[in-house]
Protein backbone atom coordinates (compact mmCIF):
# COMPACT_ATOMS: atom_id res chain seq x y z
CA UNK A 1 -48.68 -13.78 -2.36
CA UNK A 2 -48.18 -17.05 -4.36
CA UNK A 3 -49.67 -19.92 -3.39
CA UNK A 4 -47.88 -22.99 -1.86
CA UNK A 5 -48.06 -26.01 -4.10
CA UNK A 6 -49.64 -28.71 -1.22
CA UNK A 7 -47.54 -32.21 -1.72
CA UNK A 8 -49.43 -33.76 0.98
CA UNK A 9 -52.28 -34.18 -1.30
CA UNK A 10 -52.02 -37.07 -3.10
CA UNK A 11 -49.19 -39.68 -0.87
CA UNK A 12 -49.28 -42.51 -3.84
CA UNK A 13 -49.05 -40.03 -7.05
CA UNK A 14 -45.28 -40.55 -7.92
CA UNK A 15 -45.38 -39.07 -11.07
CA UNK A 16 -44.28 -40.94 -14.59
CA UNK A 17 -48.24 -41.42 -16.02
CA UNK A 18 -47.45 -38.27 -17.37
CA UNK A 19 -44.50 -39.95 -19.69
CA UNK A 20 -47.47 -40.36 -22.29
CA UNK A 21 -47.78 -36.70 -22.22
CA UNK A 22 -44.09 -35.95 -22.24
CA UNK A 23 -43.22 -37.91 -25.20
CA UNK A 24 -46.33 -36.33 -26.61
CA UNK A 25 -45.22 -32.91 -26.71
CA UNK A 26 -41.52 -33.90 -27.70
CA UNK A 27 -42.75 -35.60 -31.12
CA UNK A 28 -45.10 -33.02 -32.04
CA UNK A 29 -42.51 -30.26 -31.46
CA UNK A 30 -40.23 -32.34 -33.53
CA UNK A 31 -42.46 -33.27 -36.32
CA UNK A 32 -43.10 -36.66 -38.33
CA UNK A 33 -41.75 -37.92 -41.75
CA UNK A 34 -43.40 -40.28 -44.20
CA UNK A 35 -42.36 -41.36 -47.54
CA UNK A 36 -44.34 -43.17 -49.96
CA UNK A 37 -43.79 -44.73 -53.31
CA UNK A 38 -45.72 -44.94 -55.74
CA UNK A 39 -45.60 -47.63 -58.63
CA UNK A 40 -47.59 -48.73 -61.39
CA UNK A 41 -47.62 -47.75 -65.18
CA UNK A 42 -49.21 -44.66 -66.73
CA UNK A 43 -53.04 -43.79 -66.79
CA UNK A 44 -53.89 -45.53 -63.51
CA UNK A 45 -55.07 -42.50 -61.48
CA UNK A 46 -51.75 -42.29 -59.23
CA UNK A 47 -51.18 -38.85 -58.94
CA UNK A 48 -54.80 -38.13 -58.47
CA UNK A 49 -55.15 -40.62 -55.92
CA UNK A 50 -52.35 -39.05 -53.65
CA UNK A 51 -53.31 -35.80 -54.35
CA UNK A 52 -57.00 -36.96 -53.25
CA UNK A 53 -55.69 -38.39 -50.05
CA UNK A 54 -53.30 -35.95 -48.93
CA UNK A 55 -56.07 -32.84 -50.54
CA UNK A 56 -52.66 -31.30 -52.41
CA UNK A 57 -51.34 -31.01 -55.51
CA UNK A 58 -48.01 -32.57 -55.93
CA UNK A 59 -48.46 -32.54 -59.93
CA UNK A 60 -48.89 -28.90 -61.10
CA UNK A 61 -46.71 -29.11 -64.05
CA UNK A 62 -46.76 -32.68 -64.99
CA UNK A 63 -46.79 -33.69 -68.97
CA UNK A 64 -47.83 -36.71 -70.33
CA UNK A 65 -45.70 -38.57 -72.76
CA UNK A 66 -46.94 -39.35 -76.28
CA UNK A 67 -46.54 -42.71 -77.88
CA UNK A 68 -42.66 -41.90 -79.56
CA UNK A 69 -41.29 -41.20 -76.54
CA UNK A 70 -42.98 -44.58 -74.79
CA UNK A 71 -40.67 -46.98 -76.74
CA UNK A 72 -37.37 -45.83 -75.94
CA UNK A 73 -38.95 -44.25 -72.00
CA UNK A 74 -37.14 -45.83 -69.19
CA UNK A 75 -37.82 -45.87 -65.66
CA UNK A 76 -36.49 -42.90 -63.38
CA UNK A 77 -37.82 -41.88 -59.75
CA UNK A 78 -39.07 -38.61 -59.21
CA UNK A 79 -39.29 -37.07 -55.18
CA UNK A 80 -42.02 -34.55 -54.55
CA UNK A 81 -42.14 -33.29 -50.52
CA UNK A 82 -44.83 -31.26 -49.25
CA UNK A 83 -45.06 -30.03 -45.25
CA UNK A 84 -48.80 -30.56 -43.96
CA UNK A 85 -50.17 -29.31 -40.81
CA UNK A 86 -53.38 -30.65 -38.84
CA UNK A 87 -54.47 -29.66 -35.71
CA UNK A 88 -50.91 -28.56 -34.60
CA UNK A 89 -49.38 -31.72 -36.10
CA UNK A 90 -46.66 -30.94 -38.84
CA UNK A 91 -46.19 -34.14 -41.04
CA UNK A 92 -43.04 -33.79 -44.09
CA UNK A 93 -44.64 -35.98 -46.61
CA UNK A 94 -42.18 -37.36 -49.36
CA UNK A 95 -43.60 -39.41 -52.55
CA UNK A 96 -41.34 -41.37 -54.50
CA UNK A 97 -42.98 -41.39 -58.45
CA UNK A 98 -41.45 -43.82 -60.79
CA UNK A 99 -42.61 -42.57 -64.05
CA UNK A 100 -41.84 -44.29 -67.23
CA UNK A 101 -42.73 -48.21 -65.00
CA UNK A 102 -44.06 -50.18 -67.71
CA UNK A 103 -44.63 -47.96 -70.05
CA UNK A 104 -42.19 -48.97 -72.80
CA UNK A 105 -42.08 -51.49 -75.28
CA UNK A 106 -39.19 -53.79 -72.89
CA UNK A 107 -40.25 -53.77 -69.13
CA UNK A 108 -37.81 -56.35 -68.08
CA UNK A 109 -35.52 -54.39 -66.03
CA UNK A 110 -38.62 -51.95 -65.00
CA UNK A 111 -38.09 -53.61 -61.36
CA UNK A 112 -33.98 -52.83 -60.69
CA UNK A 113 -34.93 -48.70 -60.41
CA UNK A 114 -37.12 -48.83 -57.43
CA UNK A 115 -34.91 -51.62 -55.86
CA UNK A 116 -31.93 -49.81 -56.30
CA UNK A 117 -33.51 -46.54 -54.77
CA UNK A 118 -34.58 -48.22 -51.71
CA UNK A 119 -31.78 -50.20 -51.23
CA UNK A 120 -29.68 -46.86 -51.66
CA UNK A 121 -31.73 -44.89 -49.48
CA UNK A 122 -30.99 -48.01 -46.11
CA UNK A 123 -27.22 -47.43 -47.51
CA UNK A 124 -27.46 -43.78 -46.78
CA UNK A 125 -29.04 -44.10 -43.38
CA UNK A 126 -26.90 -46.93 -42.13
CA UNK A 127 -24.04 -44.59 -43.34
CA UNK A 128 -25.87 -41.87 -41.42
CA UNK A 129 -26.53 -44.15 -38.01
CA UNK A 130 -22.71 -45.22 -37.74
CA UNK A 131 -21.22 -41.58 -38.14
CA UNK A 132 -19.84 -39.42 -35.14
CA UNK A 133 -23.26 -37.12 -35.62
CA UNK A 134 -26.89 -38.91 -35.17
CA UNK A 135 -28.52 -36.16 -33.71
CA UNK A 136 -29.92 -34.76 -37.01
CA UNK A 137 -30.37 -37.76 -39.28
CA UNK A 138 -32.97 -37.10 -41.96
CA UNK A 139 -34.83 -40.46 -42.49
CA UNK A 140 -35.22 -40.89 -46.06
CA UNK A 141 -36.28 -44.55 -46.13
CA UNK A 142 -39.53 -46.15 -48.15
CA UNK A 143 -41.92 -46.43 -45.58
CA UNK A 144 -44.47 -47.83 -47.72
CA UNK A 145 -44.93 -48.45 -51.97
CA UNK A 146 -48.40 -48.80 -53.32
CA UNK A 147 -48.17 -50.85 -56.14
CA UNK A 148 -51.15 -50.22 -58.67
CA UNK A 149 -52.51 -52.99 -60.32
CA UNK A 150 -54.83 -52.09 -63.93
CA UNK A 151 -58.25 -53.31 -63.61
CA UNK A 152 -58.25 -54.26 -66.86
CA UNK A 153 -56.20 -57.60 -66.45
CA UNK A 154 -57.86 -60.49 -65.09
CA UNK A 155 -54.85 -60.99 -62.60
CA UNK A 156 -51.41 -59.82 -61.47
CA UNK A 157 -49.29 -59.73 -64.80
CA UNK A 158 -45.62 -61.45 -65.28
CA UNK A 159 -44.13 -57.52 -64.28
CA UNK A 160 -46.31 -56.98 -61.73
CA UNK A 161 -44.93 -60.37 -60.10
CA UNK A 162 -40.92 -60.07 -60.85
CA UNK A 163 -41.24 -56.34 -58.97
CA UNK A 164 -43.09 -57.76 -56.00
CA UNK A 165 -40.67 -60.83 -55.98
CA UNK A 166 -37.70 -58.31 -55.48
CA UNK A 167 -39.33 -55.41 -53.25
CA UNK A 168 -41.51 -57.62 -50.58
CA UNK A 169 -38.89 -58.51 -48.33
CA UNK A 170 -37.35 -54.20 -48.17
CA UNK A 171 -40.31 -52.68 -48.00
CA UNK A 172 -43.90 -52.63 -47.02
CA UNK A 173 -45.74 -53.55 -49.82
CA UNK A 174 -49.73 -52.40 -50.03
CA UNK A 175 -51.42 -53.26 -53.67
CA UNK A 176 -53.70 -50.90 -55.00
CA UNK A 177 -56.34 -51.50 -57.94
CA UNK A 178 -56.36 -48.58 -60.05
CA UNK A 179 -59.62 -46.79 -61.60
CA UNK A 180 -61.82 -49.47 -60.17
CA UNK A 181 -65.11 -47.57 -61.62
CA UNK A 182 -64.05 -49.75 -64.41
CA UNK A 183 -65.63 -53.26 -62.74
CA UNK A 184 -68.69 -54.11 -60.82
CA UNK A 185 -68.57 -55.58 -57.43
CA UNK A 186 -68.51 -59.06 -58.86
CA UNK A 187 -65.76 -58.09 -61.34
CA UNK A 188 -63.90 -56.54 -58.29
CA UNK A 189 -64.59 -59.57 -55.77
CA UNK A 190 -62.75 -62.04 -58.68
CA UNK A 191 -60.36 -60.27 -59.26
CA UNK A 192 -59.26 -59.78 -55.45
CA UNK A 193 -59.21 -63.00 -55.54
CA UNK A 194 -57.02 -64.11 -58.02
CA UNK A 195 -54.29 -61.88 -57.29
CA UNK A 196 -54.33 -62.76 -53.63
CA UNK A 197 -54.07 -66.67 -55.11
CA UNK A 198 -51.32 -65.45 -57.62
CA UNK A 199 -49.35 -64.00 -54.05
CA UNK A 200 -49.99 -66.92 -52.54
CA UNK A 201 -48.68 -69.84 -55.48
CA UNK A 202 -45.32 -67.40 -55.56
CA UNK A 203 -44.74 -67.20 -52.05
CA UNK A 204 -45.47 -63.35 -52.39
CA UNK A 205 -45.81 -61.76 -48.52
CA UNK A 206 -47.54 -58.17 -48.64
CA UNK A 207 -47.58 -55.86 -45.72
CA UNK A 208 -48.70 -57.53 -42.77
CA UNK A 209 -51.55 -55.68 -40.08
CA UNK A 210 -50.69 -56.11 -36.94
CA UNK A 211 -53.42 -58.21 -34.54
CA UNK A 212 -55.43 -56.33 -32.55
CA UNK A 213 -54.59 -56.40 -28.51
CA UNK A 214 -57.20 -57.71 -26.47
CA UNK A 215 -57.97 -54.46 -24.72
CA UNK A 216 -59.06 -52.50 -27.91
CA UNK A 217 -62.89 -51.49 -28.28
CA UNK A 218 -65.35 -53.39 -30.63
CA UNK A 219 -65.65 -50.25 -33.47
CA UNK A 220 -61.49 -50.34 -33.69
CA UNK A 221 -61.33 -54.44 -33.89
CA UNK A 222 -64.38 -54.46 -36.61
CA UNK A 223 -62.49 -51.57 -38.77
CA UNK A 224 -59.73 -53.22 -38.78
CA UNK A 225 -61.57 -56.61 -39.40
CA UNK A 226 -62.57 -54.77 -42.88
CA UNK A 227 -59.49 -53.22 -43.42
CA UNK A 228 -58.14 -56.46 -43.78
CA UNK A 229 -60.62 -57.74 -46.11
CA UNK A 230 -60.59 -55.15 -48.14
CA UNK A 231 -56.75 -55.94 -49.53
CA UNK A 232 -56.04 -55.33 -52.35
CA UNK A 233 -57.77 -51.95 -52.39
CA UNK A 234 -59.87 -51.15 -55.17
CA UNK A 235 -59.56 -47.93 -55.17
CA UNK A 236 -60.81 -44.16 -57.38
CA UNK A 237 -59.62 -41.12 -57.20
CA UNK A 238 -61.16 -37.78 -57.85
CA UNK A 239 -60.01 -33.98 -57.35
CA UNK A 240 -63.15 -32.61 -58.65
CA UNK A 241 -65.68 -31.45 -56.27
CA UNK A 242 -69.63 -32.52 -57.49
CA UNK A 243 -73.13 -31.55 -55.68
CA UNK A 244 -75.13 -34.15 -55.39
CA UNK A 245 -78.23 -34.42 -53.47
CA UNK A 246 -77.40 -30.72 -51.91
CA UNK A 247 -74.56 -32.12 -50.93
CA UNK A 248 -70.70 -31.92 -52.29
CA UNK A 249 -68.65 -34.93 -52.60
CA UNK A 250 -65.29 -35.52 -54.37
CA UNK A 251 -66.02 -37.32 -56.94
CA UNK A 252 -66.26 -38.29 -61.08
CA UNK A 253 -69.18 -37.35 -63.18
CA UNK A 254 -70.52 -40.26 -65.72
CA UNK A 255 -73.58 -39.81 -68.54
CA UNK A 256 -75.23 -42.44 -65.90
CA UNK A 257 -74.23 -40.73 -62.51
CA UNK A 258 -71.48 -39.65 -60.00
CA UNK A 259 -69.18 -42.05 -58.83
CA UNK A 260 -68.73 -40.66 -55.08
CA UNK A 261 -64.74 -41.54 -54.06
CA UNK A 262 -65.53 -41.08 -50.32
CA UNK A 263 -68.79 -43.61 -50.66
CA UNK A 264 -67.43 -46.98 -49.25
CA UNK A 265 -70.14 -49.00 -51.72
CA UNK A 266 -67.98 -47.27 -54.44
CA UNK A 267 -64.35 -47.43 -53.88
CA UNK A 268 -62.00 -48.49 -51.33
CA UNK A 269 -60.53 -44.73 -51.04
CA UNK A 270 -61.96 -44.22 -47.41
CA UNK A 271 -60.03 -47.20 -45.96
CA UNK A 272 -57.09 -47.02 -48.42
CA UNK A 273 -56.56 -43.43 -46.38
CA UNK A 274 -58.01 -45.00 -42.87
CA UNK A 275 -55.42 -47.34 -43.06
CA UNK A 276 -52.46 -45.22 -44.63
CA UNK A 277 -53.16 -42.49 -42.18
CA UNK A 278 -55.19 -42.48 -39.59
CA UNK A 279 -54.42 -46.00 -38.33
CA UNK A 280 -51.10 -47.93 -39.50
CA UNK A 281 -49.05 -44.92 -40.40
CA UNK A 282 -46.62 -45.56 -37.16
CA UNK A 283 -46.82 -48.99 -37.81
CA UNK A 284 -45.55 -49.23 -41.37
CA UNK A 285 -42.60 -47.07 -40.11
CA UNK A 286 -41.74 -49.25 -37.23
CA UNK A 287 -42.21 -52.40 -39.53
CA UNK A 288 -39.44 -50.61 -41.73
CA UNK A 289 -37.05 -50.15 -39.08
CA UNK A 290 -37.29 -53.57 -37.56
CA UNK A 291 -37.28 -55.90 -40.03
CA UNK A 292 -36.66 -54.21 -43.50
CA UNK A 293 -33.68 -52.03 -42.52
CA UNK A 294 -32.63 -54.29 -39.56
CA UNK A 295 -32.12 -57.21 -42.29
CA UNK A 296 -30.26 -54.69 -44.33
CA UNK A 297 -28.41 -53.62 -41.62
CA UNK A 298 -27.87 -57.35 -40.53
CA UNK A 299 -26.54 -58.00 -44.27
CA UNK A 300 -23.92 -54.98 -43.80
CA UNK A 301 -22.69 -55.91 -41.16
CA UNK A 302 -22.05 -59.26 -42.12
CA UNK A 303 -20.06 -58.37 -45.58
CA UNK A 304 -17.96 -56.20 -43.21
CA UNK A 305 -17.29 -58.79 -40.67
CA UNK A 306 -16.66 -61.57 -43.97
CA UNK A 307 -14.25 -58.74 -45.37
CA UNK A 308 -12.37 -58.18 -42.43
CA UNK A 309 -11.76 -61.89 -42.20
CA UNK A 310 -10.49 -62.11 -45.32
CA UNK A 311 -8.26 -58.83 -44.48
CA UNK A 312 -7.60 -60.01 -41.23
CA UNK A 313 -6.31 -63.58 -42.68
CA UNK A 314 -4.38 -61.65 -45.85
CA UNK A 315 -2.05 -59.87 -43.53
CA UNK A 316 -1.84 -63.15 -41.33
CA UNK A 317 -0.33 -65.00 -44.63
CA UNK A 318 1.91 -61.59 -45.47
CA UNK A 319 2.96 -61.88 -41.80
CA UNK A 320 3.82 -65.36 -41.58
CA UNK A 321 5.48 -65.04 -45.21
CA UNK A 322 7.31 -62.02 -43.97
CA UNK A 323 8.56 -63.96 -40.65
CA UNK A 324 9.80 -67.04 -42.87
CA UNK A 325 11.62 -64.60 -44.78
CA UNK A 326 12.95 -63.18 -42.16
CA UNK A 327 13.92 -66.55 -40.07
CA UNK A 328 15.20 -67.90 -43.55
CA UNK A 329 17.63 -64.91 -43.35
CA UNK A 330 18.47 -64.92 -40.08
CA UNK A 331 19.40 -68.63 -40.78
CA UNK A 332 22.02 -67.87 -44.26
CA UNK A 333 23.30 -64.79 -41.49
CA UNK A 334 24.17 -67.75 -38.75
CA UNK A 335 25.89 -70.21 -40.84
CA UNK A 336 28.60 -67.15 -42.61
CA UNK A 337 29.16 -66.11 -38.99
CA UNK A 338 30.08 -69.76 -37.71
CA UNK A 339 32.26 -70.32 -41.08
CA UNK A 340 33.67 -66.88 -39.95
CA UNK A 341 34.25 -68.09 -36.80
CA UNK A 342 35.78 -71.64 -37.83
CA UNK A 343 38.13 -69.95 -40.24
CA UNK A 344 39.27 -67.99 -37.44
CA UNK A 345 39.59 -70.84 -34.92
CA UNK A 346 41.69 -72.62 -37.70
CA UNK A 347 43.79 -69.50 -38.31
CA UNK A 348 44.92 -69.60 -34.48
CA UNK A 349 45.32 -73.47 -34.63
CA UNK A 350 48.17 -72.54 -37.03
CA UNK A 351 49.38 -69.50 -35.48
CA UNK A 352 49.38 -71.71 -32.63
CA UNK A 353 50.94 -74.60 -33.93
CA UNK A 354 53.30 -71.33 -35.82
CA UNK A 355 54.74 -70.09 -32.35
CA UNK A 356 54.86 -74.19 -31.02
CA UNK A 357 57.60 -74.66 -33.79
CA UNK A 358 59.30 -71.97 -33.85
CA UNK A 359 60.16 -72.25 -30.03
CA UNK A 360 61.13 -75.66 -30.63
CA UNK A 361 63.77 -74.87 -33.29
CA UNK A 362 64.53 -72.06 -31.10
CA UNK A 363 65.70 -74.35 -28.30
CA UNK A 364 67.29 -76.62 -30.80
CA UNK A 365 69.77 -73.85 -31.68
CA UNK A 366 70.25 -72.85 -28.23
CA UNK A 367 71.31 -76.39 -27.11
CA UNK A 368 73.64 -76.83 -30.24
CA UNK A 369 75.67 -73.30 -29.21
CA UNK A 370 76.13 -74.56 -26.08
CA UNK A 371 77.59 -77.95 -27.45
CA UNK A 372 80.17 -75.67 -29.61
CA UNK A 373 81.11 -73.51 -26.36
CA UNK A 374 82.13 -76.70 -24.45
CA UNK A 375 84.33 -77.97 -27.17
């Protein structure tokens, strides 16, 4: 015999704190997307730094080119996807490559590929958002670029500042210093420093973090403290797995030691993926839909509006054109009706005046046989 379910238990439980719940079990049934680009020239540890942070290998079959092909080598955007699972969470992880960026001898128009693929990509879901069918729209928007800076430059370069100029208002910008087992802390600390100056004298705006609500615990509010203070991340990557002390890290072997990537006194690489991950993952994609795509959609739907106008006051002119026309020959029609209509009024004036005179001579030569009967 089943049991009754007792509602008397609990008079003020109404219900909707489970909501959390709810919406938990809808989004991990439906899964998340990411997509991240990656930018930045040849030989700066890219590829193994995403493979390091997402433990994959989205570059199997990948071939360096040698110096001929550099100096004709133009920019071109390669999409890898890979599906990865944790703890029952499914995440569809697209990176955007850009092979070829800065790598030939003319770099000027390095910048107008990844600009054009993000701006095409907003096109394509706006497209997607105004159609009869948004149940099953496959967000392929930039989420996030890391932009890789080469340690061996003692700030942000003229290229490095025209593509930042052009992509910081569409997309989330995070800047990344590449192989930074090259400098010493001092070396690193400068350098932070003068590219954050360089942003700053060129009106530059990176990805924002958000502030911290009151209500969060000390440990979250002093991670995210250092998060901050850690931009731009100096960062190394490693897919090789090293013993050290009896213990294995990921990490690169040197004639004077092991450079552990995971060691925060090392590298970056532990809050580059605490903050890509773990933390501001669902932030960067809710910066990109309200304010990236929203002033892209916001610029849409203001050349439509400006183009209807102009449509709208095109077939105005044809309209008012066409109805001058028209009155102009509904005018020339009036006036050859009324000289119709005047001919005929002056073609009975003489019939008229016709029939007067022939009744007059008529009675003329009435009255004159009558004279000639009386005689």
């Amino acid at each position: 015999m089943s049991k009754t379910p007792s509602f008397d238990k609990d008079r003020d439980y109404i219900g909707f704190a489970t909501l959390p719940e709810q919406v938990h079990r809808k989004s991990v049934k439906r899964g998340f997307e990411f997509t991240l680009m990656v930018v930045g020239e040849s030989g700066l540890g890219k590829s193994t730094l995403i493979n390091s942070l997402f433990l994959g290998d989205l570059y199997k079959n990948r071939q360096m080119p040698n110096v001929e092909e550099r100096i004709e080598k133009t920019t071109r955007v390669e999409k890898k996807t890979m599906d990865i699972e944790e703890r029952g969470v499914r995440l569809r992880l697209t990176v955007v490559d850009t092979p070829g960026f800065g790598d030939a001898i003319n770099c000027e128009d390095s910048w107008r590929v990844c600009t054009q693929y993000i701006d095409e990509q907003f096109r394509q879901y706006f497209t997607d958002e105004s159609g009869l069918n948004r149940r099953n729209i496959q967000d392929n928007r930039v989420h996030c670029c890391l932009y890789f800076v080469p340690p061996w430059g003692h700030s942000l370069r003229q290229m490095d500042l025209d593509l930042i100029r052009r992509l910081h208002r569409k997309v989330n910008i995070v800047l990344v210093i590449g192989k930074a087992d090259c400098l010493n802390k001092t070396e690193v600390r400068k350098l932070k420093e003068r590219i954050l100056q360089d942003l700053e004298d060129n009106h530059i705006q990176l990805y924002q973090f958000p502030e911290c609500d009151s209500d969060e615990d000390d440990d979250f509010k002093q991670q995210d403290r250092e998060l901050k203070a850690s931009i731009p991340f100096a960062v190394v990557g490693s897919n090789t797995i090293l013993e050290v002390a009896g213990k294995k890290v990921r990490g690169r072997q040197y004639p004077w030691g092991v450079v552990n990537v995971e060691d925060a006194e090392h590298s970056d690489f532990i809050k580059l993926r605490t903050f890509l991950i773990s933390t501001h993952m669902q932030d960067l994609k809710d910066t990109t839909q309200d304010v990236h795509y929203e002033n892209f959609r916001a610029q849409c739907i203001s050349q439509i509006s400006q183009h209807a106008l102009r449509e709208r006051g095109k077939l105005k002119r044809d309209s008012i054109s066409s109805t001058n026309g028209f009155d102009a020959a509904i005018s020339e029609t009036d006036r050859l009706l009324l000289q119709k209509d005047e001919e005929i009024r002056r073609m009975q004036d003489m019939l008229t005046q016709m029939q007067e005179k022939l009744k007059q001579t008529h009675l003329m030569e009435m009255k004159k046989n009558d004279s000639v009967i009386d005689v």
